[in-house]
Protein backbone atom coordinates (compact mmCIF):
# COMPACT_ATOMS: atom_id res chain seq x y z
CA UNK A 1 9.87 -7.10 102.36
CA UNK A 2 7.39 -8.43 100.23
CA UNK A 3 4.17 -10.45 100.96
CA UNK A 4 0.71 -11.30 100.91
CA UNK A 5 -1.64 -11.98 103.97
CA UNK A 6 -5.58 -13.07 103.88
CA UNK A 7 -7.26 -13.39 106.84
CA UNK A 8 -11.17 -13.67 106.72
CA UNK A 9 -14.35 -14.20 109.18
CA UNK A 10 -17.51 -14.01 110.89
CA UNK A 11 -19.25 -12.35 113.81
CA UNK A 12 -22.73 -11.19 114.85
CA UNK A 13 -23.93 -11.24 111.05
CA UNK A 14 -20.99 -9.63 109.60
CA UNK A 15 -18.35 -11.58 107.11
CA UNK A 16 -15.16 -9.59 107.30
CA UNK A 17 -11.52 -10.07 105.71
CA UNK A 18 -8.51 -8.55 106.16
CA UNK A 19 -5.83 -8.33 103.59
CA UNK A 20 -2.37 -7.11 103.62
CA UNK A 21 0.28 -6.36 100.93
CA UNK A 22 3.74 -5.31 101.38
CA UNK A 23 6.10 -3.75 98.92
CA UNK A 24 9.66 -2.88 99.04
CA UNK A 25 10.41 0.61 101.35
CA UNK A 26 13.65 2.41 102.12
CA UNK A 27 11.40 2.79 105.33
CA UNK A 28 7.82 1.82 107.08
CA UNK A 29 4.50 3.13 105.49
CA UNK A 30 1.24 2.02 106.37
CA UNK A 31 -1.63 2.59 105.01
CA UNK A 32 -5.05 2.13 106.07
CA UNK A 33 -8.01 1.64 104.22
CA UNK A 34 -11.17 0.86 106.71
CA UNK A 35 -14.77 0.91 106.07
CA UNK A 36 -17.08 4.11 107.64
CA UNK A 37 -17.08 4.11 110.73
CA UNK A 38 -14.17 1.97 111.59
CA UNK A 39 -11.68 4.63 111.45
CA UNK A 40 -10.95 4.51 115.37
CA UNK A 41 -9.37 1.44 114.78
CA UNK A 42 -6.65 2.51 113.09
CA UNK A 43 -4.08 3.97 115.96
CA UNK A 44 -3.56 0.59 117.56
CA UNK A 45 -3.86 -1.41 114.49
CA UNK A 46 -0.67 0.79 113.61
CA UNK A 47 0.95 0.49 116.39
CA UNK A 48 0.59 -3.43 116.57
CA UNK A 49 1.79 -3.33 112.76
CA UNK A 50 4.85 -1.15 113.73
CA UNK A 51 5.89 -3.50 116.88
CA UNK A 52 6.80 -6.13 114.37
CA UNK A 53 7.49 -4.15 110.63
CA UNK A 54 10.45 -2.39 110.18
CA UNK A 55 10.42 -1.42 106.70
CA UNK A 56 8.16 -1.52 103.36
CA UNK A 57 5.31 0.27 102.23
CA UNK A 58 2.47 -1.88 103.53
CA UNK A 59 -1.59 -1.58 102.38
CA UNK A 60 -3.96 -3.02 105.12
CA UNK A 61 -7.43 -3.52 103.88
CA UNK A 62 -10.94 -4.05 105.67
CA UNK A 63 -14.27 -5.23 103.91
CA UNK A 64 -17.04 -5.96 105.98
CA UNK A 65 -20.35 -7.43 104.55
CA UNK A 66 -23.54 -8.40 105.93
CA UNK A 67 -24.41 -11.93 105.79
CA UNK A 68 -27.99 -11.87 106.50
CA UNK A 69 -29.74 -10.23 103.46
CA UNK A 70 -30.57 -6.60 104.41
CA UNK A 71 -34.36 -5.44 104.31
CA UNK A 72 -35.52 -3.24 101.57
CA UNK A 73 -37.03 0.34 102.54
CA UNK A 74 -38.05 3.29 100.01
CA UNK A 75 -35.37 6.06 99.41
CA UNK A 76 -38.46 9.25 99.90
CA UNK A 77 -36.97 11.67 98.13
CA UNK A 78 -36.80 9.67 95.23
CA UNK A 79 -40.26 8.26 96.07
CA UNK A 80 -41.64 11.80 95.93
CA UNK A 81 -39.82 12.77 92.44
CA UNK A 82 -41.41 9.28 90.21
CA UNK A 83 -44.75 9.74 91.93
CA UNK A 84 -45.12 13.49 90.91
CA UNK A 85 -43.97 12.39 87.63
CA UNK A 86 -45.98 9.73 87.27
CA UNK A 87 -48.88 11.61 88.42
CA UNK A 88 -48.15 14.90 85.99
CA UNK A 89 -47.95 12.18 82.87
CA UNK A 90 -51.61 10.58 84.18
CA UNK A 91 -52.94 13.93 84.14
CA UNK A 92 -51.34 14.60 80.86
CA UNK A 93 -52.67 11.29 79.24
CA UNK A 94 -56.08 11.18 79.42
CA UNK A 95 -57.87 7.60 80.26
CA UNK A 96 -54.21 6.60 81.19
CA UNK A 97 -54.80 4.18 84.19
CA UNK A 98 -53.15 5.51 87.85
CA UNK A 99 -49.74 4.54 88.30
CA UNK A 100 -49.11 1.59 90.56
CA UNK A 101 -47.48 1.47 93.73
CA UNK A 102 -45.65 -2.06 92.67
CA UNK A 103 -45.09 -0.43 89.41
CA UNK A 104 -43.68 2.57 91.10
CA UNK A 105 -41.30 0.66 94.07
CA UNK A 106 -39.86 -1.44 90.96
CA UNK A 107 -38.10 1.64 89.21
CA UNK A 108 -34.33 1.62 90.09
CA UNK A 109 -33.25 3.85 92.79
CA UNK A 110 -36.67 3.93 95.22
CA UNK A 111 -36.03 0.96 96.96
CA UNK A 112 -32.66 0.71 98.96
CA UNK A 113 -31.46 -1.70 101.11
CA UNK A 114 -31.39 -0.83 104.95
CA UNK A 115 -28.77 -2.01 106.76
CA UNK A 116 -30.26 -3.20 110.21
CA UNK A 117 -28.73 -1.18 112.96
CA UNK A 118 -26.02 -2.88 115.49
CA UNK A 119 -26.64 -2.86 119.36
CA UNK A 120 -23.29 -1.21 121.12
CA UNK A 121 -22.39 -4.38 122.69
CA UNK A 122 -22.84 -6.38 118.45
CA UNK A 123 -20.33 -3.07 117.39
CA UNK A 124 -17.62 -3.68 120.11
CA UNK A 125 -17.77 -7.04 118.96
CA UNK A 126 -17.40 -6.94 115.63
CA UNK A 127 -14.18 -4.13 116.32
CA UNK A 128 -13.01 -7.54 118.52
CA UNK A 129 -13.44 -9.25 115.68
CA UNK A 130 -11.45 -6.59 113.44
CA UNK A 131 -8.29 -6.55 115.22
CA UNK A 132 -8.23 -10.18 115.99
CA UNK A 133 -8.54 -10.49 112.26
CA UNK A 134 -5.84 -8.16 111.51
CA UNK A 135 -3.60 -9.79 113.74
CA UNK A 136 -4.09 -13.03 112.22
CA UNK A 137 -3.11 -11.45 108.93
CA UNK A 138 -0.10 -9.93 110.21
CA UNK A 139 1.54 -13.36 111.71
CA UNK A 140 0.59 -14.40 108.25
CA UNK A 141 1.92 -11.66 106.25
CA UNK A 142 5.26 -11.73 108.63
CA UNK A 143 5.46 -15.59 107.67
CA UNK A 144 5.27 -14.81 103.98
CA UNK A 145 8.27 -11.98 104.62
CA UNK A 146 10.21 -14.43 106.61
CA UNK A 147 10.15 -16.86 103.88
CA UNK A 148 11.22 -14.02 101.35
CA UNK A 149 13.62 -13.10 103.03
CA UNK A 150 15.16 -16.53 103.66
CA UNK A 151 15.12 -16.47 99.80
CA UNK A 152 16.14 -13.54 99.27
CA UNK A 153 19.59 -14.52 101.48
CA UNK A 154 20.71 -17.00 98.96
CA UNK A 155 20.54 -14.58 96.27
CA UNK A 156 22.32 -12.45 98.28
CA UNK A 157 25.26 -14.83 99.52
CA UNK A 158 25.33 -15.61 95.88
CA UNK A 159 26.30 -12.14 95.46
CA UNK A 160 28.72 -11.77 97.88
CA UNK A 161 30.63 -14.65 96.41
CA UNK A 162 30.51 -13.16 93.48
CA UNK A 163 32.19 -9.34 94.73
CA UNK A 164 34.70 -11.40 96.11
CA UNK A 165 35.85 -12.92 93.12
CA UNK A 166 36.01 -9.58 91.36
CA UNK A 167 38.09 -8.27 94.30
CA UNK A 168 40.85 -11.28 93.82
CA UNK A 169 40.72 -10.60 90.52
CA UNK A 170 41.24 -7.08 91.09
CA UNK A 171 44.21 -7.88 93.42
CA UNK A 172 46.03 -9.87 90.37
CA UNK A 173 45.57 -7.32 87.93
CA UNK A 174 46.62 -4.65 90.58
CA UNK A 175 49.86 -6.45 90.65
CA UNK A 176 51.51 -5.24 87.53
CA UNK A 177 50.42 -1.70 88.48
CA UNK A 178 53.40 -0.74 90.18
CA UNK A 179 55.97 -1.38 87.21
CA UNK A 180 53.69 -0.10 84.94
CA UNK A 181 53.79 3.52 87.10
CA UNK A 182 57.56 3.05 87.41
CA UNK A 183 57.98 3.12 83.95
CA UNK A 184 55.38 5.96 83.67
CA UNK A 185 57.11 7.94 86.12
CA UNK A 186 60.81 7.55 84.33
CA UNK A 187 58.67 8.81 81.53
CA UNK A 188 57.09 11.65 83.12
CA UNK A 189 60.71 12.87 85.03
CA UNK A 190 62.51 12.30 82.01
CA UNK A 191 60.23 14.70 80.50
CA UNK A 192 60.37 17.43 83.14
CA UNK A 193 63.93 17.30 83.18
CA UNK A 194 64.07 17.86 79.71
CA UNK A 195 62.23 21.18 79.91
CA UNK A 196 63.30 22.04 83.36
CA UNK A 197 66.91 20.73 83.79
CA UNK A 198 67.25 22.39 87.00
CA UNK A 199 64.08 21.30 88.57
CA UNK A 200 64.18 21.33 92.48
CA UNK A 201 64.21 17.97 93.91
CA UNK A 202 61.66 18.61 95.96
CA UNK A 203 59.27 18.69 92.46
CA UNK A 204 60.55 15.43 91.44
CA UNK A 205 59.75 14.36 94.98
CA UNK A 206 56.38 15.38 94.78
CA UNK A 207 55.43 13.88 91.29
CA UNK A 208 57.01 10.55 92.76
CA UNK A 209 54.97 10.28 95.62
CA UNK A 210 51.99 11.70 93.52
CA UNK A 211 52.07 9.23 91.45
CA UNK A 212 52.54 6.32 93.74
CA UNK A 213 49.54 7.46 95.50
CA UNK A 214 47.71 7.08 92.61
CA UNK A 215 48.27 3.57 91.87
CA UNK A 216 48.02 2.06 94.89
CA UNK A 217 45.33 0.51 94.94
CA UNK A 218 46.00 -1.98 98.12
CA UNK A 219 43.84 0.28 100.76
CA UNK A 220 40.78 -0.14 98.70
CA UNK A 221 40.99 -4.24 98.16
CA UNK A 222 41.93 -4.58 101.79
CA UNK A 223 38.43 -2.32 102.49
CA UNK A 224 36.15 -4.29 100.03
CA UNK A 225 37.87 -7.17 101.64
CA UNK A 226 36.66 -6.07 105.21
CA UNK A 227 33.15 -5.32 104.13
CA UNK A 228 32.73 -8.63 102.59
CA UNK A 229 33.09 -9.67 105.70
CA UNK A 230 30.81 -7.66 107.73
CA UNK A 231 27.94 -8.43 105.07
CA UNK A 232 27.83 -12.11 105.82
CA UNK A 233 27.97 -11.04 109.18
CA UNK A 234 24.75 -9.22 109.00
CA UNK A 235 23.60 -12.40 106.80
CA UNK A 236 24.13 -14.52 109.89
CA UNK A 237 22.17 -12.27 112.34
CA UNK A 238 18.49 -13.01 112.79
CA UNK A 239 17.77 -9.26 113.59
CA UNK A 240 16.55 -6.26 111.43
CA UNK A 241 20.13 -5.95 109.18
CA UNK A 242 18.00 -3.57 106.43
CA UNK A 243 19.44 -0.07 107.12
CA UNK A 244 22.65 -1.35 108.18
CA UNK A 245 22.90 -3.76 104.57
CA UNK A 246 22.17 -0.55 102.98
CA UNK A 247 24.73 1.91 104.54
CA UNK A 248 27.40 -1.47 104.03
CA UNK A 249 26.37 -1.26 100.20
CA UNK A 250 27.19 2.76 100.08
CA UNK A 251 30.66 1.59 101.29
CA UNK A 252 31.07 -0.81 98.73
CA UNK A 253 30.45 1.54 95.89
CA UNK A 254 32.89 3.92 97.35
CA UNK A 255 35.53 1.51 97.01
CA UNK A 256 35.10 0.37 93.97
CA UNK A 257 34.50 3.55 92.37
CA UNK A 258 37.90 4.37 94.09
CA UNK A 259 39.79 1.42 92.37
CA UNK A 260 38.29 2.42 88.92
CA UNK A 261 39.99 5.68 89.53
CA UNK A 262 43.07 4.89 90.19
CA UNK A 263 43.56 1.97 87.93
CA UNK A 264 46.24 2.45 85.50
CA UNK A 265 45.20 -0.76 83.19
CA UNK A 266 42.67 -1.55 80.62
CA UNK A 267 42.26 -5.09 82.79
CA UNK A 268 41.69 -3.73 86.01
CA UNK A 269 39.50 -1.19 84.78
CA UNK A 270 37.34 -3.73 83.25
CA UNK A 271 37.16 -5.57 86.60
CA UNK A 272 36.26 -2.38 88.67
CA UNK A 273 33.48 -1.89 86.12
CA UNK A 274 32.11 -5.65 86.36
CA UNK A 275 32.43 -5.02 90.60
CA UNK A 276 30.54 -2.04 90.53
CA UNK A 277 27.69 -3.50 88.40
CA UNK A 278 27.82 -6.47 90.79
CA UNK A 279 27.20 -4.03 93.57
CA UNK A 280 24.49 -2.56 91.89
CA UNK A 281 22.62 -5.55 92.02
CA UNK A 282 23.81 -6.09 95.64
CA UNK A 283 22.28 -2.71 96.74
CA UNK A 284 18.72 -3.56 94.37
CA UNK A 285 18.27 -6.46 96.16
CA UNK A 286 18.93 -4.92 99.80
CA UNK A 287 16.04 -2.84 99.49
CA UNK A 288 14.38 -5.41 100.00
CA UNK A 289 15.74 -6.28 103.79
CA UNK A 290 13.94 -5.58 106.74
C-alpha cells in the first residue's frame, strides 16, 4: 500500500500540484491538507479517494501559486508605526533631514504583496482544475500501488513456499512422536502403578488418552496445510485480499503455536520455532495488502 503520486498544472494564473503519499494501514486514513479557502473540496475529493483505496494511511497535498507576479501594496498599520517613528527621531535629531517615503516603503514588512482577487467564474475554475488534478494523481498513485503490490506478491509466494517446507518438515519429525509418547507413557503408568497398585482403570485410561492427545500433532499440519492453500488462493484473486490475508495469517500462528506445544522433540520444536518466525514475516508483509 505504498506509493507516490505528482500531478501538477495550470489555470487562470494559478500553478497548482497535487501530491499524494501512501503508507502502510491496518485500515483507510486520509488526510487532507488544502490551501485557505479550498476546504469545501475536501468531501468529494474523499469520497473519490475512498471509491478506489481500501487501506493505508494516505496524505493528499494541495499548493497553489500565482504565476503572474502579484502587485505590491503598503501593509497601514505598519505604515503608520515607521512613520511615527521616523517622525519622533526627526524631531529628536535636530537638522536631521525628513524621512523619505522610498526610504520608508523599503523597510521590511510595509510593503506586501496583494494577491489580485479571482472573479467567481476564475474560482470555480481553478476548483475544476483541483479535482481534475487530484484525480490525475490518484490513477497515478493507484499505478504506483499496483506495481507494489505485484512486487510485493513474489515476496509473498516466496513465503508461502517457504511455510510449506517447514510444515513437511514438521510432518517428518512428527513421525517419531508417537513411539517416543509410547515409551513415555509405559514410563509414566509404570510409575503410577508403583505408588498406586490398585489404580482404577479408568485413571490409566485417562492418562492414555491424555497423553495421546497431546502428541498428536496431525490436526494442526493438516490445518497449516489447508491454509497454505487458501493463501495462494487469495494470491490469485485480483480483488481487495488485505483483511482477509490478515485474518488467514492469525490462523497460521494459531497453528503453529499449537504444534510448538505439543511437540515432544527437541527437532520438531526447533521447526515450529523457524515456522512461526516465517509467519511473522508473512503477517509484516501483509500489512501491506490492500
Amino acid at each position: 500500500m505504498t506509493g507516490f503520486a505528482r500531478a501538477e498544472g495550470t489555470d487562470s494564473g494559478l500553478a497548482w500540484a497535487w501530491e499524494l503519499r501512501s503508507v502502510n494501514g491496518r485500515g483507510l486514513d486520509l488526510r487532507f491538507r488544502l490551501p485557505p479557502g479550498f476546504d469545501a473540496l475536501e468531501p468529494g475529493l474523499r469520497d473519490a479517494a475512498g471509491k478506489v483505496l481500501k487501506r493505508g494511511n494516505v496524505t493528499a497535498n494541495l499548493t497553489i501559486k500565482r504565476e503572474d507576479t502579484a502587485r505590491l501594496a503598503p501593509d497601514p498599520a505598519a505604515l503608520e508605526a515607521v512613520l511615527a517613528l521616523a517622525l519622533s527621531l526627526h524631531a529628536r535629531i535636530p537638522g536631521s533631514p525628513l524621512p523619505r517615503a522610498e526610504a520608508l516603503l523599503a523597510l521590511p514588512g510595509v510593503l506586501r504583496q496583494a494577491a489580485a482577487e479571482q472573479t467567481e467564474e476564475e474560482a470555480a475554475e481553478t476548483e475544476a482544475a483541483a479535482r481534475a488534478g487530484f484525480a490525475q494523481a490518484l490513477d497515478l498513485l493507484v499505478t504506483a500501488r499496483h506495481g507494489e503490490g505485484a512486487r510485493l506478491a513474489v515476496t509473498l509466494a516466496k513465503q508461502l513456499d517457504e511455510i510449506a517446507a517447514l510444515k513437511q518438515q514438521s510432518a517428518a519429525e512428527a513421525a517419531d512422536q508417537p513411539a517416543a509418547q509410547r515409551a513415555r507413557m509405559l514410563e509414566n503408568l509404570q510409575a503410577l502403578l508403583r505408588e498406586q497398585p490398585s489404580l482404577p482403570e479408568e485413571r490409566i485410561a485417562q492418562e492414555v488418552a491424555l497423553l495421546a492427545a497431546r502428541s498428536d500433532v496431525r490436526e494442526e499440519l493438516d490445518r497449516l496445510d489447508a491454509h497454505i492453500h487458501a493463501a495462494r488462493a487469495l494470491l490469485a484473486e485480483a480483488g481487495n485480499i488485505g483483511r482477509r490475508f490478515d485474518f488467514l495469517v492469525q490462523e497460521f500462528n494459531r497453528e503453529a503455536n499449537t504444534l510448538c506445544s505439543k511437540s515432544s522433540s527437541v527437532a520438531l520444536t526447533a521447526t515450529g520455532l523457524k515456522l512461526k518466525a516465517t509467519i511473522e514475516q508473512l503477517r509484516e508483509q501483509v500489512q501491506n495488502i490492500e
